[in-house]
C-alpha atoms as a PDB file:
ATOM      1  CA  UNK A   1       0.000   0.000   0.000  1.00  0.00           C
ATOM      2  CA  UNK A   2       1.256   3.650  -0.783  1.00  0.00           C
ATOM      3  CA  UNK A   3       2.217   6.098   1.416  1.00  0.00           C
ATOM      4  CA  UNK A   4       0.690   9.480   0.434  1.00  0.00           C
ATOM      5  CA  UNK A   5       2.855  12.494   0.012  1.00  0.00           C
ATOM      6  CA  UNK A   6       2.330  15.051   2.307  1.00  0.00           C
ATOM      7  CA  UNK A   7       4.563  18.699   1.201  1.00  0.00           C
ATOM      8  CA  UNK A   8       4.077  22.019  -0.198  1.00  0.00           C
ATOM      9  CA  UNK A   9       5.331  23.787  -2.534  1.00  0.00           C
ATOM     10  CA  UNK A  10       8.183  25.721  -0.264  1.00  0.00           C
ATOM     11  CA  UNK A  11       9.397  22.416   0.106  1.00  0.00           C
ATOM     12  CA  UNK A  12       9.800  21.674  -3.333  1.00  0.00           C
ATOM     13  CA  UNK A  13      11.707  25.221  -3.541  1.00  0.00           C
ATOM     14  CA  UNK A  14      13.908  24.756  -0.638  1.00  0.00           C
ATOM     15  CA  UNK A  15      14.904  21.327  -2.162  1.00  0.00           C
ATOM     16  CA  UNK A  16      15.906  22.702  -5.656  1.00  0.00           C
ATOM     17  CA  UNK A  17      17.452  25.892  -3.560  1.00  0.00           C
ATOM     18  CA  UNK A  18      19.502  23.285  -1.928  1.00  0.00           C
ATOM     19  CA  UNK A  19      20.053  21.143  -4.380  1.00  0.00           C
ATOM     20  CA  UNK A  20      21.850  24.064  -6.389  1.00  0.00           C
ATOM     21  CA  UNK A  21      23.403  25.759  -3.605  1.00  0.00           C
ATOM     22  CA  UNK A  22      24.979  23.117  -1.895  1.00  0.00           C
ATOM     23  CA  UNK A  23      23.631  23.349   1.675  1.00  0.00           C
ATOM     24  CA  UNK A  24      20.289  24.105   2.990  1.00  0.00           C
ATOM     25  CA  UNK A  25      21.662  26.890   4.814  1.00  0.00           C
ATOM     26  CA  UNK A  26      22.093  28.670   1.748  1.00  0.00           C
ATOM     27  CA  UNK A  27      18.815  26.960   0.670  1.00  0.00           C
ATOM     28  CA  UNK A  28      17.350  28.723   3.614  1.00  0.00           C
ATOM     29  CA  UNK A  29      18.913  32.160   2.911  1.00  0.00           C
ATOM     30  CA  UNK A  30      17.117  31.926  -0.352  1.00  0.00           C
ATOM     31  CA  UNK A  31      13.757  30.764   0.343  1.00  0.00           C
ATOM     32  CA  UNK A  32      14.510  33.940   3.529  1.00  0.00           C
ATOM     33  CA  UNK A  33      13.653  30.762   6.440  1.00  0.00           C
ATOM     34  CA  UNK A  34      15.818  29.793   9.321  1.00  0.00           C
ATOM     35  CA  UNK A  35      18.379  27.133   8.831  1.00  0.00           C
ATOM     36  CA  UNK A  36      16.530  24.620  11.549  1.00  0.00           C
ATOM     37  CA  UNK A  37      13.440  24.789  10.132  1.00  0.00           C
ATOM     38  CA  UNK A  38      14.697  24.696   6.248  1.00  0.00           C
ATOM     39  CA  UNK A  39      16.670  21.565   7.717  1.00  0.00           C
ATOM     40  CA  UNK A  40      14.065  19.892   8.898  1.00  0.00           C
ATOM     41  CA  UNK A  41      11.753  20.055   6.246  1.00  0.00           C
ATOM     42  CA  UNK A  42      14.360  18.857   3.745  1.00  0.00           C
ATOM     43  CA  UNK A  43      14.458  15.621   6.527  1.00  0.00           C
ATOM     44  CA  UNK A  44      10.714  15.096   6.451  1.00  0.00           C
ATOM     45  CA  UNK A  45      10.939  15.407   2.781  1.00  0.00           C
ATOM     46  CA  UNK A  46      13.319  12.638   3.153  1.00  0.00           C
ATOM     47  CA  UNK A  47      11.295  10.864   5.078  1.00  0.00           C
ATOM     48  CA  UNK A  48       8.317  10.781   3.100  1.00  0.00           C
ATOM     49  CA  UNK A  49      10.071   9.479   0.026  1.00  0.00           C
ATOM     50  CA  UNK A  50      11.780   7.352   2.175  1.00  0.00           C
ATOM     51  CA  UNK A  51      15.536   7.682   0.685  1.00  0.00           C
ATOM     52  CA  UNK A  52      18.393   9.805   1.011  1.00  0.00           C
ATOM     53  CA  UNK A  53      17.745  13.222  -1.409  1.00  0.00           C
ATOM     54  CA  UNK A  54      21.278  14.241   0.120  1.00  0.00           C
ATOM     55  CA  UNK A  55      24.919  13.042   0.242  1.00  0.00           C
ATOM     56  CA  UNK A  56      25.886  15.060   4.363  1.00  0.00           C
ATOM     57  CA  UNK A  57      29.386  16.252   3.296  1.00  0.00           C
ATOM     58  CA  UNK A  58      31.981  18.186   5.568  1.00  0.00           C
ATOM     59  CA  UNK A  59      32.008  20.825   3.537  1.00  0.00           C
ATOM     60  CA  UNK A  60      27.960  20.938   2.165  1.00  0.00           C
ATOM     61  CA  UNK A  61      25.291  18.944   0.493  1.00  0.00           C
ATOM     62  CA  UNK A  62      25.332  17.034  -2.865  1.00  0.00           C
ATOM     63  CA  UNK A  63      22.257  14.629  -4.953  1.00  0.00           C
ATOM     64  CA  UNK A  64      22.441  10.906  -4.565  1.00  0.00           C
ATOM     65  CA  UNK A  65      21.373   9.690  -7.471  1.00  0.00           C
ATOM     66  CA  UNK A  66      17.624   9.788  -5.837  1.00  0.00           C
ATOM     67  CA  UNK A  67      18.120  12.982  -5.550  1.00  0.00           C
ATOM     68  CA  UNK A  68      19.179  14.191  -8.671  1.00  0.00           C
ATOM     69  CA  UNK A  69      15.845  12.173 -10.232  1.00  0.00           C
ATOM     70  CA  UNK A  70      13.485  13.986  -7.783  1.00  0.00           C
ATOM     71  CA  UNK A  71      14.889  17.332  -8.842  1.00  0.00           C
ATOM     72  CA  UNK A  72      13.782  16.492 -12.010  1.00  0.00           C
ATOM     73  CA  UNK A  73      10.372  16.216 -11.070  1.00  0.00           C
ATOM     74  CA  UNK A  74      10.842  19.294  -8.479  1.00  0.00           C
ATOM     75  CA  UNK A  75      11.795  21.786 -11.077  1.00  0.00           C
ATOM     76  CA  UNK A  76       8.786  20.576 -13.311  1.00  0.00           C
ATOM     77  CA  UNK A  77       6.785  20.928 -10.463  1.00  0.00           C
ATOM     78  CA  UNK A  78       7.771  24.242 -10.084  1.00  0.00           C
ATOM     79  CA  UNK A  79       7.649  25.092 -13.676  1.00  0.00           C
ATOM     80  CA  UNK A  80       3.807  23.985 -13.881  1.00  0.00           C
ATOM     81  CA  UNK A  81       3.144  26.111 -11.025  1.00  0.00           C
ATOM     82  CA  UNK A  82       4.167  29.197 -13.090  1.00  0.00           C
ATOM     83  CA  UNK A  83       2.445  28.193 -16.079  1.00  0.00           C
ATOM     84  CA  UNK A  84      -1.097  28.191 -13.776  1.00  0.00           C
ATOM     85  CA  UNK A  85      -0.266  31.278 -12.643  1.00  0.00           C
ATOM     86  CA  UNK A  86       0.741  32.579 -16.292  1.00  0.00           C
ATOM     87  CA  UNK A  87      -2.449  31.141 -17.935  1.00  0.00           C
ATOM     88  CA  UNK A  88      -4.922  32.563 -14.614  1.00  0.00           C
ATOM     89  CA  UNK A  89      -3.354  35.980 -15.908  1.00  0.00           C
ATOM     90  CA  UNK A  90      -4.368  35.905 -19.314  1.00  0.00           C
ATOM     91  CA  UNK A  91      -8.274  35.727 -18.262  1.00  0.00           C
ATOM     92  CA  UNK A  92      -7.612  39.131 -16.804  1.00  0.00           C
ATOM     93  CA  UNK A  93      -8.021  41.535 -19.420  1.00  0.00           C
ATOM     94  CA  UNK A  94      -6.407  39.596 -22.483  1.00  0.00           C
ATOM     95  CA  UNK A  95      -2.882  37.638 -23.045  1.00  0.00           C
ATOM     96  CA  UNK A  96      -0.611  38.100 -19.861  1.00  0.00           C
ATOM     97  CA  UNK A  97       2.351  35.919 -18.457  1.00  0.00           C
ATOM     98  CA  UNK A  98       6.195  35.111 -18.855  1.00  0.00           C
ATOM     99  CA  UNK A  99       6.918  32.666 -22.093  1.00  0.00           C
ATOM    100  CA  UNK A 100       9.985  30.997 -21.745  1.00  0.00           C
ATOM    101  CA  UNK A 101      11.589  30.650 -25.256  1.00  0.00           C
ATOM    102  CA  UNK A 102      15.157  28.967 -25.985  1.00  0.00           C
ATOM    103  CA  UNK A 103      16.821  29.556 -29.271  1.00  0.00           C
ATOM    104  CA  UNK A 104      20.727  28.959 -30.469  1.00  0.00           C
ATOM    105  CA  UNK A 105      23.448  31.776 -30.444  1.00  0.00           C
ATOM    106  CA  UNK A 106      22.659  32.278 -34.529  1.00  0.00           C
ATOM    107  CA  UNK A 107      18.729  32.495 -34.314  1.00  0.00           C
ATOM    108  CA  UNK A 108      19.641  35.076 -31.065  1.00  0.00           C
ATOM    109  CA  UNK A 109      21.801  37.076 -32.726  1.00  0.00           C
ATOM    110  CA  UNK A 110      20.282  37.596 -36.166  1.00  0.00           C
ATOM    111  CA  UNK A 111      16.671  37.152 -35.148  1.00  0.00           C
ATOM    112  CA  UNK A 112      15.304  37.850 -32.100  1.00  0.00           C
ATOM    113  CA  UNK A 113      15.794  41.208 -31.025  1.00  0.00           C
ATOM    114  CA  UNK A 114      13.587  42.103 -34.138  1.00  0.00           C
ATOM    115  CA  UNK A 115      11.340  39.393 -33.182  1.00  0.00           C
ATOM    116  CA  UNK A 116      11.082  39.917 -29.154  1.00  0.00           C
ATOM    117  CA  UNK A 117      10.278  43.694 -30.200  1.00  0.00           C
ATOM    118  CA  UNK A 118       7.512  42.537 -32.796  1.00  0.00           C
ATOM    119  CA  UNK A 119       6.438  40.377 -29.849  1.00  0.00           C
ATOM    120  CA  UNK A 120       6.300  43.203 -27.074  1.00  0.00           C
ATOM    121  CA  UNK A 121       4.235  45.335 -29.855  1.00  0.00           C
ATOM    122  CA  UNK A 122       1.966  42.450 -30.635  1.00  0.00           C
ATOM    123  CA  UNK A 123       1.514  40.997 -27.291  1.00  0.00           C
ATOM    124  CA  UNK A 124       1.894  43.844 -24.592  1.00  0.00           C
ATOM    125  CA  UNK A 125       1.291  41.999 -21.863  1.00  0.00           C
ATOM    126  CA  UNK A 126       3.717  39.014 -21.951  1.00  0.00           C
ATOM    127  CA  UNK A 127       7.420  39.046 -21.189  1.00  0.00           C
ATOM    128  CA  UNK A 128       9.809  36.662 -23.124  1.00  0.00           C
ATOM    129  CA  UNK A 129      12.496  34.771 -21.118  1.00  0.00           C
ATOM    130  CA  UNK A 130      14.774  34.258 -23.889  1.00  0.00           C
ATOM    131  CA  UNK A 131      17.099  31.500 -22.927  1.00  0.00           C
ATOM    132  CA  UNK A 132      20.580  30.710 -25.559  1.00  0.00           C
ATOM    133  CA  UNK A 133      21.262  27.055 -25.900  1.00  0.00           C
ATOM    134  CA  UNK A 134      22.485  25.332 -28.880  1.00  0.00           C
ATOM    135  CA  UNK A 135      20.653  23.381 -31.142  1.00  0.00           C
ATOM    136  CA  UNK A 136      20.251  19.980 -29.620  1.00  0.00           C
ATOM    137  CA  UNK A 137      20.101  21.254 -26.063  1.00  0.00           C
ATOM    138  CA  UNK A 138      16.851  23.113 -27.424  1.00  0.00           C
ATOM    139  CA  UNK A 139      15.500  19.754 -27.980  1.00  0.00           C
ATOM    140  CA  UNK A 140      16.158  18.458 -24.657  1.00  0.00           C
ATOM    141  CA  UNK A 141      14.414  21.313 -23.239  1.00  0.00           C
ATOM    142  CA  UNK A 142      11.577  20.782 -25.215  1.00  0.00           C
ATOM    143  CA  UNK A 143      11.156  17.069 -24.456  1.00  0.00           C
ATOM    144  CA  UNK A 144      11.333  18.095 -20.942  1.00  0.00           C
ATOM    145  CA  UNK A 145       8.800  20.730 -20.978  1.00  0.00           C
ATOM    146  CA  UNK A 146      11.228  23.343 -19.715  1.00  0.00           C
ATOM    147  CA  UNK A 147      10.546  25.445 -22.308  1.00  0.00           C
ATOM    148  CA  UNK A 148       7.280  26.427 -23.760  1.00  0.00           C
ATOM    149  CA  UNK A 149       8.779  27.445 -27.460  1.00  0.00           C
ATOM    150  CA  UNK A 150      12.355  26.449 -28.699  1.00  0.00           C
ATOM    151  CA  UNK A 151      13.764  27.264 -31.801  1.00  0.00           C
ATOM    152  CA  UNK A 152      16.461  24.797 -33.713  1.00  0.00           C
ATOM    153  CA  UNK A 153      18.484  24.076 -36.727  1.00  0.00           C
ATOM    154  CA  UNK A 154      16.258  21.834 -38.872  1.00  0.00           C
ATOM    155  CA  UNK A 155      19.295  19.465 -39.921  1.00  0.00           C
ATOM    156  CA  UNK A 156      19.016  18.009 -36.501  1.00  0.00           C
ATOM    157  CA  UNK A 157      15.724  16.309 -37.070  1.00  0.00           C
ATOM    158  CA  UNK A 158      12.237  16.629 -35.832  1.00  0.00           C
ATOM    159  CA  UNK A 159      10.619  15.817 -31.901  1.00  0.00           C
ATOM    160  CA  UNK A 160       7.492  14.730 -31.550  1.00  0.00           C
ATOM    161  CA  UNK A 161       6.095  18.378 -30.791  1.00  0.00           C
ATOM    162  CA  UNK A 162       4.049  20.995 -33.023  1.00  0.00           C
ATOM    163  CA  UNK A 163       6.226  22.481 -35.741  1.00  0.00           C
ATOM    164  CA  UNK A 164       6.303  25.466 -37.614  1.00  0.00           C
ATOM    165  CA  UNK A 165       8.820  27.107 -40.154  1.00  0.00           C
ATOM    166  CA  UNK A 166      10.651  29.974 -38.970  1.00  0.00           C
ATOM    167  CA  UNK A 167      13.879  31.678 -40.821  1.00  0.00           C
ATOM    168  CA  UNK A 168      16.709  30.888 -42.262  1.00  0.00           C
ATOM    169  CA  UNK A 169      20.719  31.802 -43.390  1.00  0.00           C
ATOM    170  CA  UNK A 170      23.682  31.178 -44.972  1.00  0.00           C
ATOM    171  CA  UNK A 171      26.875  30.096 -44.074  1.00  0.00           C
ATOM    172  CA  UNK A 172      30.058  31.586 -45.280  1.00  0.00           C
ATOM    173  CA  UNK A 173      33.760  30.653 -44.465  1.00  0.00           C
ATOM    174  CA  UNK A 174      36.085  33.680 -42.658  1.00  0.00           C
ATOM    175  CA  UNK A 175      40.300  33.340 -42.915  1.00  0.00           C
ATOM    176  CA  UNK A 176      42.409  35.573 -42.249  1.00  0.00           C
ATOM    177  CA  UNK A 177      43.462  37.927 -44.699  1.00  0.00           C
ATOM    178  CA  UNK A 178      47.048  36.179 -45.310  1.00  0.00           C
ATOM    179  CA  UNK A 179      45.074  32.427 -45.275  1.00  0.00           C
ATOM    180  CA  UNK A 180      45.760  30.252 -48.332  1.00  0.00           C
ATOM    181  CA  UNK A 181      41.914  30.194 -49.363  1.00  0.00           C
ATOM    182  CA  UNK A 182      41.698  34.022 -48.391  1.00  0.00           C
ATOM    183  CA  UNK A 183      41.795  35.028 -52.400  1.00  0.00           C
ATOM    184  CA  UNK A 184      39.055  32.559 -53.273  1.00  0.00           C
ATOM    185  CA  UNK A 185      35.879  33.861 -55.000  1.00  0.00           C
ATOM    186  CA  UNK A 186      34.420  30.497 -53.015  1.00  0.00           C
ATOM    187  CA  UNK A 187      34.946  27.687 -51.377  1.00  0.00           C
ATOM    188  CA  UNK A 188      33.621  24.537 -51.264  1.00  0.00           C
ATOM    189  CA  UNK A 189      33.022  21.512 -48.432  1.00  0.00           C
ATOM    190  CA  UNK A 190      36.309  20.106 -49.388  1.00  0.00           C
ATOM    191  CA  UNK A 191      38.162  22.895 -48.979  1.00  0.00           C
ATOM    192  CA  UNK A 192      37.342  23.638 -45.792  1.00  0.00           C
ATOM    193  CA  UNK A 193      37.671  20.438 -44.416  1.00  0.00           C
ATOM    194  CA  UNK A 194      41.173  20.654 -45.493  1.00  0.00           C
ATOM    195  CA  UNK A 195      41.757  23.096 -42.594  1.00  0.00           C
ATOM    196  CA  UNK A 196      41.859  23.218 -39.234  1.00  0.00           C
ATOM    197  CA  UNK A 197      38.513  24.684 -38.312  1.00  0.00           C
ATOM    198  CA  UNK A 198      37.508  26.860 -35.219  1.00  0.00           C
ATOM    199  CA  UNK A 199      34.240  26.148 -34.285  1.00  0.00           C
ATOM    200  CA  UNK A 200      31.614  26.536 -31.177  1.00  0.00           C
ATOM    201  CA  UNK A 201      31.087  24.299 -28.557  1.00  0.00           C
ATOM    202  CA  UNK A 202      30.212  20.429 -28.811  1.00  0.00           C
ATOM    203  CA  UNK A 203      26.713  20.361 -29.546  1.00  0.00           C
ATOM    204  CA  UNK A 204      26.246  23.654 -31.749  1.00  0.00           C
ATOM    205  CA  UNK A 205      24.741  22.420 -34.924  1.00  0.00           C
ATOM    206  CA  UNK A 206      27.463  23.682 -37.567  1.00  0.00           C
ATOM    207  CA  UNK A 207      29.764  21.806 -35.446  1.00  0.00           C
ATOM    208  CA  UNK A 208      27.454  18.692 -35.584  1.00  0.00           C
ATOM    209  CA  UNK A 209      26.653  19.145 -39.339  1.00  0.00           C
ATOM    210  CA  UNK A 210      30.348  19.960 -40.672  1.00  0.00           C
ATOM    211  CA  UNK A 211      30.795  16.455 -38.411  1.00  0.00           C
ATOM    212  CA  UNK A 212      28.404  14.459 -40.619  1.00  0.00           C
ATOM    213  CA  UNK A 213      29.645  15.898 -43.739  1.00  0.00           C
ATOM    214  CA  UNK A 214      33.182  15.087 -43.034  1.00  0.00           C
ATOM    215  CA  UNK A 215      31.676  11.143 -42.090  1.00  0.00           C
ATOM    216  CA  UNK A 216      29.536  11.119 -45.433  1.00  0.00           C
ATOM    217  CA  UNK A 217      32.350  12.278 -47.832  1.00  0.00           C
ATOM    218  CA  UNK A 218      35.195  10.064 -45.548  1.00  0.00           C
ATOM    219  CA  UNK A 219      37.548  12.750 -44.421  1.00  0.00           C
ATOM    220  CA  UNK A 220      38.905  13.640 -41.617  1.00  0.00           C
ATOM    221  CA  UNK A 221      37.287  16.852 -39.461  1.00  0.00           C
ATOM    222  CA  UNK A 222      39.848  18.893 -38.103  1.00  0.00           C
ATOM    223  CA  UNK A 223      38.228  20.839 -35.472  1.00  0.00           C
ATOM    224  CA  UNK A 224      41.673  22.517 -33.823  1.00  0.00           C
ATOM    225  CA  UNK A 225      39.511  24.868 -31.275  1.00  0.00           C
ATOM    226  CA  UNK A 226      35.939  24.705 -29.332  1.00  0.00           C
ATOM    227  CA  UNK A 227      35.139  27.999 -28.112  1.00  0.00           C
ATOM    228  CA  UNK A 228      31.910  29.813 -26.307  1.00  0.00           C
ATOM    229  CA  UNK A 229      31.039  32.471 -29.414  1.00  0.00           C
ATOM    230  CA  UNK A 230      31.208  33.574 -32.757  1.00  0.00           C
ATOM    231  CA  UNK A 231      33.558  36.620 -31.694  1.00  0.00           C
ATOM    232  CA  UNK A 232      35.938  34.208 -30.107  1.00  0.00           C
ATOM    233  CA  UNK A 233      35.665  32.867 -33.269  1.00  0.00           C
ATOM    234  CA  UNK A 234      36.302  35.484 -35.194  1.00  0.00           C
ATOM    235  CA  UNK A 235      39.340  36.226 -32.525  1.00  0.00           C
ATOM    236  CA  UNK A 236      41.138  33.112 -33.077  1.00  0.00           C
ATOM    237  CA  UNK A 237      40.935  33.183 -36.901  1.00  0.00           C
ATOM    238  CA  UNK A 238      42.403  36.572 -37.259  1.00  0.00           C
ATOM    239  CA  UNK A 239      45.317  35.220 -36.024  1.00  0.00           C
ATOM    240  CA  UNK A 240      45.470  32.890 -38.566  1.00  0.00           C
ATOM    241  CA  UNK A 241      45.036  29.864 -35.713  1.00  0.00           C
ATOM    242  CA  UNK A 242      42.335  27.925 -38.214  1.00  0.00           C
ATOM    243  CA  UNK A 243      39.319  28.870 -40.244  1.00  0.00           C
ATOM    244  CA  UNK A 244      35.562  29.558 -39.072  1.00  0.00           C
ATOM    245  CA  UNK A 245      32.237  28.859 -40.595  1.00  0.00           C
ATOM    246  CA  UNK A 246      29.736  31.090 -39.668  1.00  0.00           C
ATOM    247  CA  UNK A 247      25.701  32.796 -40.558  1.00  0.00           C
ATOM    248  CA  UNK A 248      26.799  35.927 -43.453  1.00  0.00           C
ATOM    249  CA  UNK A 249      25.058  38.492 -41.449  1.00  0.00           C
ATOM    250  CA  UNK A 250      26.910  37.335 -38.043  1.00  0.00           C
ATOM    251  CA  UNK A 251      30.559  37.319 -39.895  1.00  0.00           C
ATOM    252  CA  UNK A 252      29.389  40.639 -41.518  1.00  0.00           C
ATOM    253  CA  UNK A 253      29.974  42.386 -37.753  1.00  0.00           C
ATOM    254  CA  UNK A 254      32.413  40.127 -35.793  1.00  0.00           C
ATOM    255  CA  UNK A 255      34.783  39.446 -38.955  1.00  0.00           C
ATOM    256  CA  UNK A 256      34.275  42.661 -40.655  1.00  0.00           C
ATOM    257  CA  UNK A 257      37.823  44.658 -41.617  1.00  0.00           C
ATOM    258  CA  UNK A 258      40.928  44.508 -43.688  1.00  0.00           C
ATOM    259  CA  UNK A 259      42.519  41.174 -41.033  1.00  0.00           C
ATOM    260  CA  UNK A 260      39.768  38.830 -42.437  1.00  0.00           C
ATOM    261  CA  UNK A 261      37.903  37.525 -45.551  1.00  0.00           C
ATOM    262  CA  UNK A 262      34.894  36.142 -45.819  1.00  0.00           C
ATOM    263  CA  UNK A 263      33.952  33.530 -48.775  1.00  0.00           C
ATOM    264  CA  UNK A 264      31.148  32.033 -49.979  1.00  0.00           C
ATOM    265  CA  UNK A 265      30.577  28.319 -49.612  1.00  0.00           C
ATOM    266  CA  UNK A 266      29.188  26.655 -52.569  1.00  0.00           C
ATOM    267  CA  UNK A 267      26.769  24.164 -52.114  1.00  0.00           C
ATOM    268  CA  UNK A 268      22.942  23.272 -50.546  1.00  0.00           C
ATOM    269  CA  UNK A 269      24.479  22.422 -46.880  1.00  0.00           C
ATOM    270  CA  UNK A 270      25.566  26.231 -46.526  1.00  0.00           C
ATOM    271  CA  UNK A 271      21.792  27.433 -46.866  1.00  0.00           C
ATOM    272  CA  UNK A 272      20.181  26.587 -43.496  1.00  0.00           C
ATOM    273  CA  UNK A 273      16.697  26.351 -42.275  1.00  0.00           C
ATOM    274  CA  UNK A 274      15.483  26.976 -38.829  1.00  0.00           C
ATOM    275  CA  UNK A 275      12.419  25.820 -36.951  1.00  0.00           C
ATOM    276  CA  UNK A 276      10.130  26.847 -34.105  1.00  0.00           C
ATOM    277  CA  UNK A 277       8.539  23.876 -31.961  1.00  0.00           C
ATOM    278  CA  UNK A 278       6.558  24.349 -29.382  1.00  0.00           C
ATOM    279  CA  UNK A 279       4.341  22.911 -26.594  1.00  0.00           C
ATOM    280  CA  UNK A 280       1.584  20.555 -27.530  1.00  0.00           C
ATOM    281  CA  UNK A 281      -1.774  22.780 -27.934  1.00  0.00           C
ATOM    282  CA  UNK A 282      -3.148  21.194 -24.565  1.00  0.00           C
ATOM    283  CA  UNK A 283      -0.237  22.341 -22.284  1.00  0.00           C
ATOM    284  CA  UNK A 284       0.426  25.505 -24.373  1.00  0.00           C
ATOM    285  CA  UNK A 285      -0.790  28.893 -22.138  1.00  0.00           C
ATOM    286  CA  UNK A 286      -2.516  31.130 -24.607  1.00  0.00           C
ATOM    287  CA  UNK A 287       0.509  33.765 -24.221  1.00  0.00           C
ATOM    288  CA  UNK A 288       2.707  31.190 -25.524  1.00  0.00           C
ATOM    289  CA  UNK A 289       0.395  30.733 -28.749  1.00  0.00           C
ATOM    290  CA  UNK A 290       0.363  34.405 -28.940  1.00  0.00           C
ATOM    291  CA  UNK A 291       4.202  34.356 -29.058  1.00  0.00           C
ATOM    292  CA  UNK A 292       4.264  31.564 -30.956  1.00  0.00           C
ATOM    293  CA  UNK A 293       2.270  32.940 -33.671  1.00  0.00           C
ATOM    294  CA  UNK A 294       4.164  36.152 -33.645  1.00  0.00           C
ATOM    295  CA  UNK A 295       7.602  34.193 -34.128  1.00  0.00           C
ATOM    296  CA  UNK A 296       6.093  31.998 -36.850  1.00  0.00           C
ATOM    297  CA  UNK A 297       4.839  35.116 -38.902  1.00  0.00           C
ATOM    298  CA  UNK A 298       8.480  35.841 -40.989  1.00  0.00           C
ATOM    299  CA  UNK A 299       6.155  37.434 -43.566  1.00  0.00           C
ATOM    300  CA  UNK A 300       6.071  40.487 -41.435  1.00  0.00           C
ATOM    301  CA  UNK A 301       9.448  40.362 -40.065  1.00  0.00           C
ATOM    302  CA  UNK A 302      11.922  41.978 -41.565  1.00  0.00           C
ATOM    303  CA  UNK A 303      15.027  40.225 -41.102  1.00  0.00           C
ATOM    304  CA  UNK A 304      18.677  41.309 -42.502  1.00  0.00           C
ATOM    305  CA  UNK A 305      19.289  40.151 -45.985  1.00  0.00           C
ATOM    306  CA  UNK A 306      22.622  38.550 -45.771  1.00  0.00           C
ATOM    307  CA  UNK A 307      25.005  40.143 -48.391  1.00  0.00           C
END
């Protein structure tokens, strides 16, 4: 027979306070409650479950492997609380609420401050928290439901969520000026995989599609550097370290001067296509469709035509 569960949500607030603290007197100092009584809530907590949430260490508190699963569920907990509280504010006096959208550093940086200011326009009432992740973290937020919209390079395949076009680019490679390829009128696939190659971090989805190309055609990816951002990027190549592959209209501002060229890439694979996914239509708060919508509507956006 089941034991019923018996805690509120301060609890469940304390524990993920904890959790990413590491104590629960920090936890406490968060959630502004005294240490004894933060402690001994996190022990019934315990209790109830009736396993260790907590590894007691000298020098604070880390997840057991319990643990770690029930923060899981804590933090969705949490995150379903604010989408009742989100959706009871759009019955008073139209859309209101916080939509919590996660997009890669290219859609960010060519697309959405246009699109986050069509949104505030369109949608006066609902703030955007814009979250940057790359590509195929974007999907694991969406499986999860941490996210209500998440935008993603299409390459990396569909989730079984509601889908809807969004923008696109196109890549182009950047040398430096004195780089063998620099007096190229283009380039192509295999001459860029002929170099070493500066590129974002593992899980960015040029990194992860200039990975499958290399596999298809049988050569050898040279990826020399992983680094955080497009100017770091653009940093690294001026010093003639390796090449980068990156959107036009992003290598138009952080690789723009006499120390760099920038070359067109012939072929399809250089011309990308982004998507927006979002929450199915039963757990999607009518802010979120208004966003949604918004985002979805390029025909009125009026993006940067890359040159």
């Amino acid at each position: 027979m089941s034991t019923r569960l018996h805690f509120d949500l301060t609890t469940v607030q304390l524990f993920i306070a904890t959790a990413e603290l590491g104590g629960v007197t920090r936890g406490a100092e968060r959630m502004h409650m005294a240490p004894a009584a933060a402690s001994r809530r996190i022990l019934e907590l315990e209790s109830q479950f009736g396993v260790a949430l907590f590894e007691r260490r000298p020098h604070g508190m880390v997840l057991t492997d319990a643990g770690r699963a029930m923060l899981a569920h804590a933090r969705n907990i949490t995150h379903t609380v604010l989408r009742m509280q989100d959706d009871a504010a759009s019955y008073l006096g139209g859309e209101q609420g916080v939509v919590r959208v996660a997009a890669p550093k290219s859609a960010v940086i060519q697309f959405m401050p246009r699109d986050i200011e069509r949104c505030a326009a369109a949608c006066p009432g609902v703030r955007i928290d814009l979250q940057e992740m790359n590509s195929q973290v974007v999907q694991q937020a969406l499986r999860r439901g941490t996210v209500d919209i998440g935008i993603y390079e299409a390459s990396l395949g569909a989730i079984d969520l509601p889908m809807l076009p969004y923008r696109g680019d196109r890549l182009v490679a950047v040398t430096a000026r004195g780089h063998a390829l620099a007096g190229r009128r283009e380039v192509v696939l295999e001459d860029i995989l002929a170099c070493d190659l500066i590129v974002l971090n593992e899980g960015s989805a040029i990194s992860i599609m200039l990975a499958r190309l290399a596999d298809e055609t049988g050569q050898l990816l040279r990826m020399r550097m992983r680094v955080g951002g497009f100017d770091s990027i653009a940093a690294l190549v001026a010093q003639d370290l390796g090449i980068g592959v990156m959107p036009v209209a992003i290598a138009r501002h952080v690789a723009a001067g006499s120390r760099f060229a920038r070359l067109p890439i012939r072929g399809d694979w250089a011309r990308r296509q982004f998507v927006l996914c979002h929450r199915a239509g039963d757990s999607l708060s009518r802010a979120a469709a208004s966003v949604a919508r918004v985002l979805a509507d390029t025909q009125n956006a009026n993006p940067a035509s890359p040159k």
